[in-house]
C-alpha atoms as a PDB file:
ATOM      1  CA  UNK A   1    -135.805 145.448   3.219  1.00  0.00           C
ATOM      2  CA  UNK A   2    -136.299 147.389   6.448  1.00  0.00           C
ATOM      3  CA  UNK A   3    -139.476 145.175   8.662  1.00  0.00           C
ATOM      4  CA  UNK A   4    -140.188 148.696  10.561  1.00  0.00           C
ATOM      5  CA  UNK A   5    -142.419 149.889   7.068  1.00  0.00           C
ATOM      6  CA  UNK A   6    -143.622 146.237   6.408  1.00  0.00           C
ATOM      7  CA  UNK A   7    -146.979 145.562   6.474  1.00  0.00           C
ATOM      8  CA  UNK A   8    -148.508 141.944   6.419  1.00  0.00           C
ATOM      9  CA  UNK A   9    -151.560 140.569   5.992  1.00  0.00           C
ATOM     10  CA  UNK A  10    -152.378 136.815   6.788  1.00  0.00           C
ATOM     11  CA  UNK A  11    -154.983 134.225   6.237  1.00  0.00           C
ATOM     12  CA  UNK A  12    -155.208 131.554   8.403  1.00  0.00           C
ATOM     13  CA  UNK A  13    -156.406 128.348   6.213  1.00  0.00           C
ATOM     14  CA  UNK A  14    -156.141 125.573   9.267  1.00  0.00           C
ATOM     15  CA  UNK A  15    -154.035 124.861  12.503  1.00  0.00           C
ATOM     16  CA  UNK A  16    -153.768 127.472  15.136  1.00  0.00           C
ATOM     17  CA  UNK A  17    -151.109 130.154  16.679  1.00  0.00           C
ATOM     18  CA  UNK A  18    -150.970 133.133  19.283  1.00  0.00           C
ATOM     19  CA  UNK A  19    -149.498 136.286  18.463  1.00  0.00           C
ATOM     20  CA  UNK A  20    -148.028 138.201  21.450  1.00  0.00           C
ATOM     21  CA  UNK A  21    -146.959 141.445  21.321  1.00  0.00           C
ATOM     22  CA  UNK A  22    -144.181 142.871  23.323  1.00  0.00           C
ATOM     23  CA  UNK A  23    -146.606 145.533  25.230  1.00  0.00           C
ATOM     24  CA  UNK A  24    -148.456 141.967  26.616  1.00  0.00           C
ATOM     25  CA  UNK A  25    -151.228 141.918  24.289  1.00  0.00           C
ATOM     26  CA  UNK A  26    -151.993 138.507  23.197  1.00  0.00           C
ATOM     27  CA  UNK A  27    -154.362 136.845  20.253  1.00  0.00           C
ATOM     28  CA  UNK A  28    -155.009 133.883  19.057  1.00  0.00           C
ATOM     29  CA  UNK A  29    -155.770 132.735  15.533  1.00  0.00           C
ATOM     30  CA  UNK A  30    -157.260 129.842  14.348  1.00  0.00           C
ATOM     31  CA  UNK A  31    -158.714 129.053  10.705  1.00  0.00           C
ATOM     32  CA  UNK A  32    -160.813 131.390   9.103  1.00  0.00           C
ATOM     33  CA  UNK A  33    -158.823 134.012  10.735  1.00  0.00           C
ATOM     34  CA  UNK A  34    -157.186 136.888   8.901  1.00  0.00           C
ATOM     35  CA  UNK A  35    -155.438 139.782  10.587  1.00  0.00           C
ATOM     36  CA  UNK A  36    -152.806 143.033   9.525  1.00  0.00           C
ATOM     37  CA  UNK A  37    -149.193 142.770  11.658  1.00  0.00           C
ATOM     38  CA  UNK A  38    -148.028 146.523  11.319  1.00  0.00           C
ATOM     39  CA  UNK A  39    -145.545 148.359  10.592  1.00  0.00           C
ATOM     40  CA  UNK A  40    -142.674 147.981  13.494  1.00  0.00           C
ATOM     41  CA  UNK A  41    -144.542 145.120  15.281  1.00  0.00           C
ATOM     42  CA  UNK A  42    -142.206 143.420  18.251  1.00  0.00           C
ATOM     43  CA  UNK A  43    -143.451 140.306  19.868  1.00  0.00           C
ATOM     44  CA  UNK A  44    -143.930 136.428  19.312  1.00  0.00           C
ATOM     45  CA  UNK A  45    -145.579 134.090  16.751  1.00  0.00           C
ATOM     46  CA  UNK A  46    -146.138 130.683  18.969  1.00  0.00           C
ATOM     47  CA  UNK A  47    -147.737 128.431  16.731  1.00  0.00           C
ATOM     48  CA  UNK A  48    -150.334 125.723  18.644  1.00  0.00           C
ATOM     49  CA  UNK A  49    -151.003 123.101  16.010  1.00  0.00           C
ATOM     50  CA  UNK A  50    -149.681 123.412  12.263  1.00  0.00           C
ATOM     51  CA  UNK A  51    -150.580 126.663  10.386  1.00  0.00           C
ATOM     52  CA  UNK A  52    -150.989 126.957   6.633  1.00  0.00           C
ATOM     53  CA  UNK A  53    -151.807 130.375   6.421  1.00  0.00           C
ATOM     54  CA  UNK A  54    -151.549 133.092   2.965  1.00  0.00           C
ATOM     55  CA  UNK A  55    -149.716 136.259   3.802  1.00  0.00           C
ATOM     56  CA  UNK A  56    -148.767 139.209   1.951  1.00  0.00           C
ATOM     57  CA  UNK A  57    -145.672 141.618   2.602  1.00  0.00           C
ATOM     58  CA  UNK A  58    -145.947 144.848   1.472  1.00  0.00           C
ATOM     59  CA  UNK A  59    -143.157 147.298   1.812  1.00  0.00           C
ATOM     60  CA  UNK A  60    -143.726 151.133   1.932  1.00  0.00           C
END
């Protein structure tokens, strides 16, 4: 598996978490929320209050 083709999707069912990427760009997630990581992301997952979340992995 090589995580700089992965592409993952996620669907945030309750709880909350910020997603900061190394260039300083932060978001924040709570439930409800569904968002792409891309391909050769770099940063932190920082999780607020417990997630349970969906998320697919696809690998090109």
């Amino acid at each position: 598996m090589c995580w700089d083709t992965a592409w993952e999707y996620i669907y945030v069912h309750e709880g909350r978490a910020v997603l900061t990427g190394d260039d300083g760009e932060r978001l924040e997630f709570k439930a409800g929320d569904s968002f792409i990581i891309r391909p050769g992301f770099t940063g932190e997952w920082r999780v607020l209050e417990t997630i349970r979340k969906d998320y697919v992995i696809l690998f090109r």
